[in-house]
Protein backbone atom coordinates (compact mmCIF):
# COMPACT_ATOMS: atom_id res chain seq x y z
CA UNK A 1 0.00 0.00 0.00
CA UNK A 2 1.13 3.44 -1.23
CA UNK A 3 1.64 6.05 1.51
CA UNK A 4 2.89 10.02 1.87
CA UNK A 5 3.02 11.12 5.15
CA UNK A 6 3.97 15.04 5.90
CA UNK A 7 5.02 16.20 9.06
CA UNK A 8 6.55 19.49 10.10
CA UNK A 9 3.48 21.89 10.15
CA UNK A 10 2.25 24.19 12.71
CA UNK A 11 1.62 27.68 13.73
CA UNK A 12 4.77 30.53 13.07
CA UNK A 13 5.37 34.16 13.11
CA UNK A 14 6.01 36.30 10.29
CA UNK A 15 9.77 35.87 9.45
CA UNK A 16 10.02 32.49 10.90
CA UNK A 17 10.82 29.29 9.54
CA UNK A 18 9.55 25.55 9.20
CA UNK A 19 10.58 22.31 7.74
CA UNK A 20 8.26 20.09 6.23
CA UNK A 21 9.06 16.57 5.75
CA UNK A 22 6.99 13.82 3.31
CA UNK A 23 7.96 10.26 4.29
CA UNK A 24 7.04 7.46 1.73
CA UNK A 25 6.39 4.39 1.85
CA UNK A 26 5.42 1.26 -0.69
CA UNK A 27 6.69 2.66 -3.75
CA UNK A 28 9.94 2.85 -5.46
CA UNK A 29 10.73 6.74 -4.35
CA UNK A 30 13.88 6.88 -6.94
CA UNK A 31 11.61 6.26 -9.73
CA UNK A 32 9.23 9.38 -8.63
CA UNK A 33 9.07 12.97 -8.86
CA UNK A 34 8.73 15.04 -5.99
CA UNK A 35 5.93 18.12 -5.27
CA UNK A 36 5.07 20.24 -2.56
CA UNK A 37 1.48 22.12 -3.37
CA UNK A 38 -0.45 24.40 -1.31
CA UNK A 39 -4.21 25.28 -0.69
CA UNK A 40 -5.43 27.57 1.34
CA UNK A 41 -9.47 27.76 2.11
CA UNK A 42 -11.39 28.88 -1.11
CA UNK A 43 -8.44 29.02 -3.22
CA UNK A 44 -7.00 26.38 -6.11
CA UNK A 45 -4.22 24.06 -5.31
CA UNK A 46 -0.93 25.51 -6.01
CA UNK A 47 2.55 23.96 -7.11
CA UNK A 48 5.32 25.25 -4.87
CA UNK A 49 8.35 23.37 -5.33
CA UNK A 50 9.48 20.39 -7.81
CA UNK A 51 12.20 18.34 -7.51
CA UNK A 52 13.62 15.55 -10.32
CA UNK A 53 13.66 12.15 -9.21
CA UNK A 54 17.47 12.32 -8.73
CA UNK A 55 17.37 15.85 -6.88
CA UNK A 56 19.54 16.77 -10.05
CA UNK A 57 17.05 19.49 -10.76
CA UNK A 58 14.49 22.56 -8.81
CA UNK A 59 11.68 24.35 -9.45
CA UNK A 60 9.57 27.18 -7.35
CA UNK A 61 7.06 29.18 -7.63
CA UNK A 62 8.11 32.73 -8.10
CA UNK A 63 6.20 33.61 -4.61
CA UNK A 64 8.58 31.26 -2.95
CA UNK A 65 11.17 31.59 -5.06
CA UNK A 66 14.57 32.18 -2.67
CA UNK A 67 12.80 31.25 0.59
CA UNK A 68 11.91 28.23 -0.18
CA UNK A 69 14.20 24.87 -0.81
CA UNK A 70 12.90 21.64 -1.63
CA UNK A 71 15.55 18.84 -1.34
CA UNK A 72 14.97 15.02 -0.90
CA UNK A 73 17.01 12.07 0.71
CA UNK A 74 16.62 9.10 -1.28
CA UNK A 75 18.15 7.19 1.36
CA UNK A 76 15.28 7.24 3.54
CA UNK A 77 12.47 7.82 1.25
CA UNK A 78 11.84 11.42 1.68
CA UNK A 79 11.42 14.88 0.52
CA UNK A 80 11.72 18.10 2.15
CA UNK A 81 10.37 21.67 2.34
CA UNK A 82 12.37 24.02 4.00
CA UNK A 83 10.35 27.64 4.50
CA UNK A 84 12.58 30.75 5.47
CA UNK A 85 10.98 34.13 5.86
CA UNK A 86 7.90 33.28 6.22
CA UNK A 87 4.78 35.40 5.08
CA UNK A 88 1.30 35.66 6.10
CA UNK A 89 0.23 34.59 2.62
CA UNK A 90 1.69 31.32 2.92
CA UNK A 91 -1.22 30.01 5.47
CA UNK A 92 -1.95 26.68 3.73
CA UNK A 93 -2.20 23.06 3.72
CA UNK A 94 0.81 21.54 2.17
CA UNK A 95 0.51 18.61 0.18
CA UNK A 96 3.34 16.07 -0.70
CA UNK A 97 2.52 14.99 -4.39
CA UNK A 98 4.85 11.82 -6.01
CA UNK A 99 4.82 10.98 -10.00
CA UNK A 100 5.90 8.08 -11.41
CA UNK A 101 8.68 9.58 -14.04
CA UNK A 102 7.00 6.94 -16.67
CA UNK A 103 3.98 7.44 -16.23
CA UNK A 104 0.64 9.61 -15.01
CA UNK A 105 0.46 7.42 -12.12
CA UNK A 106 0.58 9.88 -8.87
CA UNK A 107 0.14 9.69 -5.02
CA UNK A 108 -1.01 12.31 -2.53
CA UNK A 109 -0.56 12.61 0.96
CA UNK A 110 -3.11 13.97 3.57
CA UNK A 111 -1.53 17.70 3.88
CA UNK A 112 0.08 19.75 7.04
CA UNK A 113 -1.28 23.03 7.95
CA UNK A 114 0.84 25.68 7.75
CA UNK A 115 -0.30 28.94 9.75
CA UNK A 116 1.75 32.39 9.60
CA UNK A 117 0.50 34.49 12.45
CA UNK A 118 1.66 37.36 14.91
């Protein structure tokens, strides 16, 4: 049975920081591609970050973009969000999203809230 588990949420001031952390389990996590999305009450999903299935190569959303680092330990099966600087408009539930890279076939996990709050 496939599984994504984040952890790492909770509530933070303005300027703080947070890791998340997605932990798989019954799939082969080399052979996936890694996402972090966002979704925050009455709004669409959002990509965040992407990372290749090697970690070879990055992408972020220009509202993240150089707070933000996604990174992934393939040792251990998991992928990381690391959130510097943290902004009021980042209140969300974060998602951990895998991709097979040969195919459509994708997981989800259950989401972390996120709140960013003086």
């Amino acid at each position: 049975q496939v599984q994504l588990v984040e952890s790492g949420g909770g509530l933070v001031q303005p300027g703080g920081s947070l890791k998340l952390s997605c932990t798989t389990s019954g799939l082969t996590f080399s052979n996936y591609r890694m996402r972090w999305y966002r979704q925050a009450p009455g709004k669409e999903r959002e990509l965040v970050a992407t990372i290749t299935s090697t970690g070879s190569r990055v992408n972020y959303a220009d509202s993240v973009k150089d707070r933000f680092t996604i990174s992934r330990d393939n040792a251990v099966n998991t992928v990381y969000l690391q959130m510097n600087s943290l902004k009021p408009e980042d209140t969300a539930v974060y998602y951990c999203n895998a991709q097979h890279i040969y195919s459509a076939t994708g997981y989800w996990g259950q989401g972390t809230q996120v709140t960013v709050s003086s």
